[in-house]
Protein backbone atom coordinates (compact mmCIF):
# COMPACT_ATOMS: atom_id res chain seq x y z
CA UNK A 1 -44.86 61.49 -9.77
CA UNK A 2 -45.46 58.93 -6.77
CA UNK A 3 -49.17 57.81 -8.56
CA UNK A 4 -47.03 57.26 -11.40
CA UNK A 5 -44.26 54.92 -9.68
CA UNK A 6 -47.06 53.11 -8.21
CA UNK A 7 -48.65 52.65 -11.47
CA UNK A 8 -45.39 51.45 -12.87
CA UNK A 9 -45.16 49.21 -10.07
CA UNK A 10 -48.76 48.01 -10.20
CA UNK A 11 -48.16 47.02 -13.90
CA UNK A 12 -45.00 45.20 -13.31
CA UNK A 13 -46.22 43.23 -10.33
CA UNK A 14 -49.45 42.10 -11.62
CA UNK A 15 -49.87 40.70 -15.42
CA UNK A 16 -52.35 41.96 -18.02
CA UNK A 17 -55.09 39.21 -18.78
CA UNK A 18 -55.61 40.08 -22.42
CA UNK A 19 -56.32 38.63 -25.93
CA UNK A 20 -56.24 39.93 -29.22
CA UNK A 21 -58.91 38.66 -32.17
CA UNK A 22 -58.55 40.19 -35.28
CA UNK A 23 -61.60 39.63 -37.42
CA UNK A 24 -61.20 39.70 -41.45
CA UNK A 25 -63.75 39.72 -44.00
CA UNK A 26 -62.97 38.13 -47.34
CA UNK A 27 -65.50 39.32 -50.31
CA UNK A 28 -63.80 36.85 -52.84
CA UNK A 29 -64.86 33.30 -50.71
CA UNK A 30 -67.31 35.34 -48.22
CA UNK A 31 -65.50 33.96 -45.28
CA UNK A 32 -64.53 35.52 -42.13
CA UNK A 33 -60.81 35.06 -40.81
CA UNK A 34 -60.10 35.30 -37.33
CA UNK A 35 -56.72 35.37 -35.60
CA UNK A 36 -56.44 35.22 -31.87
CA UNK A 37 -53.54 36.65 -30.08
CA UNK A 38 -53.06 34.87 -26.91
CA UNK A 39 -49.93 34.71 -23.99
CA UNK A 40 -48.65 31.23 -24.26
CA UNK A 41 -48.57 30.97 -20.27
CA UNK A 42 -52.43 31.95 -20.03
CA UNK A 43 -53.31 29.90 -22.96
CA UNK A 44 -51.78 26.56 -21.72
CA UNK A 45 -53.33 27.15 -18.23
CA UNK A 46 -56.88 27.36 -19.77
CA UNK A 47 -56.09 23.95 -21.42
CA UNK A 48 -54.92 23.06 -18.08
CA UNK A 49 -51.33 22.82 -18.32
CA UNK A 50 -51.47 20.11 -21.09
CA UNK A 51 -50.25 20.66 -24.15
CA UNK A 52 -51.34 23.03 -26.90
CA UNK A 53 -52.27 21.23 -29.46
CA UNK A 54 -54.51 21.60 -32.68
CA UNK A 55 -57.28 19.74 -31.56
CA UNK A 56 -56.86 20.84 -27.88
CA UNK A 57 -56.76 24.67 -29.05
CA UNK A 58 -59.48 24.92 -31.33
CA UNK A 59 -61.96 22.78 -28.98
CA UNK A 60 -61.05 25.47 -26.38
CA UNK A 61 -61.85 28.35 -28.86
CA UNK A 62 -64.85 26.54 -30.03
CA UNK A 63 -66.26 26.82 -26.53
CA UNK A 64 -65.00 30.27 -26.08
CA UNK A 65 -65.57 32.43 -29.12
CA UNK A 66 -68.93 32.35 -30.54
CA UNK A 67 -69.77 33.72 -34.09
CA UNK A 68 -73.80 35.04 -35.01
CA UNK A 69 -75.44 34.94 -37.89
CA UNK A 70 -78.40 37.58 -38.57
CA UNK A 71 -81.11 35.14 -37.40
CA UNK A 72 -78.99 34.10 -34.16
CA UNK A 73 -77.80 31.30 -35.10
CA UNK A 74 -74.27 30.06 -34.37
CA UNK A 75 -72.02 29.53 -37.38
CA UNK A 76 -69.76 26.63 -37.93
CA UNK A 77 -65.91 27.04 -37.94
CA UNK A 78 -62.89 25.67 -39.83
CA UNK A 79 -59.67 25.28 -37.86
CA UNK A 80 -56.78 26.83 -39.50
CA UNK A 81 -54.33 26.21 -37.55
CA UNK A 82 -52.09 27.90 -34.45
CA UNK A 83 -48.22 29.04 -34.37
CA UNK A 84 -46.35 29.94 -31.53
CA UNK A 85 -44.62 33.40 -31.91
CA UNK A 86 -42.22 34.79 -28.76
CA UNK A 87 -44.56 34.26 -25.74
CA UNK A 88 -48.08 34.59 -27.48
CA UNK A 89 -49.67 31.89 -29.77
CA UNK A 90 -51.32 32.90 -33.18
CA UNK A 91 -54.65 30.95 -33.49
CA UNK A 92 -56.76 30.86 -36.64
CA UNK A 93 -60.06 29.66 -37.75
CA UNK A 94 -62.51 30.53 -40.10
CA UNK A 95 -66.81 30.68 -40.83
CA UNK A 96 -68.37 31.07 -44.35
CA UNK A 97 -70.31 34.23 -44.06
CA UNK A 98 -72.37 33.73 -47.85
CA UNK A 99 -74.63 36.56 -47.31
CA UNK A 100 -71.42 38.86 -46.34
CA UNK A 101 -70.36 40.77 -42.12
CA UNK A 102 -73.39 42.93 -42.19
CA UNK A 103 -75.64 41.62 -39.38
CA UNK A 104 -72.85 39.17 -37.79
CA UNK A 105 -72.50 39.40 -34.13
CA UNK A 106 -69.22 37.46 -32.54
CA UNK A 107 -69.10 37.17 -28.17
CA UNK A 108 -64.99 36.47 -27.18
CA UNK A 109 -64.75 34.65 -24.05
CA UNK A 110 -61.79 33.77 -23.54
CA UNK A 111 -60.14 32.86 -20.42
CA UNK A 112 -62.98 34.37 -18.62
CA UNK A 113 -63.10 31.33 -16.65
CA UNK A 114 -59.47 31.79 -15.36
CA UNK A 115 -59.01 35.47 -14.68
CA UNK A 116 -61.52 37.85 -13.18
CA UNK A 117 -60.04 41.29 -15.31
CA UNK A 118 -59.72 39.31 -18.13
CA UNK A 119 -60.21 41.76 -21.31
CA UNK A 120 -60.73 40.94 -24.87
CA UNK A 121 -60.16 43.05 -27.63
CA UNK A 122 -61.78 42.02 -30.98
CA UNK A 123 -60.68 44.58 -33.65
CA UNK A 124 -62.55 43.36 -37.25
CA UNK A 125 -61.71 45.18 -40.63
CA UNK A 126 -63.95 45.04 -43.44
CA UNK A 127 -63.21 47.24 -46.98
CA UNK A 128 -59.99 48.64 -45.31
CA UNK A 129 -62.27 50.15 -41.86
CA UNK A 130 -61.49 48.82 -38.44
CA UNK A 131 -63.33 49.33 -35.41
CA UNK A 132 -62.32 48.09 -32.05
CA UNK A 133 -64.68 45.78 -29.47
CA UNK A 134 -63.95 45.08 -26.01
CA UNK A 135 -65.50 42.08 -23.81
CA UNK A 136 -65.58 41.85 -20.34
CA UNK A 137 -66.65 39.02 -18.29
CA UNK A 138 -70.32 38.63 -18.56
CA UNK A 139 -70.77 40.74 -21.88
CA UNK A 140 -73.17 39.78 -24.60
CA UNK A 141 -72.96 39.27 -28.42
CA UNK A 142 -71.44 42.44 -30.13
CA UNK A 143 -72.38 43.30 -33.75
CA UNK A 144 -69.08 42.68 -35.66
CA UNK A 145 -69.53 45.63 -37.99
């Protein structure tokens, strides 16, 4: 009972340093979807303070998230936009993936550079199957699927 008070206590006294990407393939336009889940608080202090903004946001997710093609090679996103729900914002962007999510890797880096036990959890669903990826500090590119 007393490791579980502590626990409790632990938890309450010291926030979780978490995001939340969820990665969505499209077959019709071959284009990946990604949403990240972020607490407002964390997210404006990784912008550093200033406001969240469209351009500010996806710059910082640009530098953060990185999407693989089969060969390597980085592919380009589209900004889609970001939405503020209770105390998280909803981010979006998007990368054509022509020749489809086999093969794709994806590294999620955010807030690394803020928060030591920083933990992302990338959870991608292609043809109604999810799996679940976690990135620590330091991690390299995952395969998506």
């Amino acid at each position: 009972m007393g490791a579980v008070f502590a626990l409790i206590v632990a938890l309450a006294t010291h926030p979780l340093h978490t995001t939340l990407t969820q990665v969505s393939y499209s077959d019709r336009d071959r284009t990946l979807e990604l949403t990240v889940r972020a607490f407002a608080d964390d997210f404006r202090a990784a912008l550093k303070g200033g406001d969240v903004t469209d351009s500010a946001a996806a710059a910082y997710l640009r530098s953060t998230v990185t999407l693989f093609d089969r060969s390597g090679r980085a592919l380009a996103t589209t900004w889609c936009g970001l939405r503020r729900v209770g105390d998280a914002f909803l981010l979006c962007f998007r990368a054509s993936a022509p020749e489809g999510p086999k093969g794709l890797r994806v590294r999620v880096a955010i807030l690394f550079e803020r928060y030591s036990d920083q933990i992302n959890i990338v959870q991608p669903t292609v043809g109604g199957r999810r799996t679940t990826l976690l990135f620590l500090s330091g991690d390299q590119p995952k395969p998506l699927f």
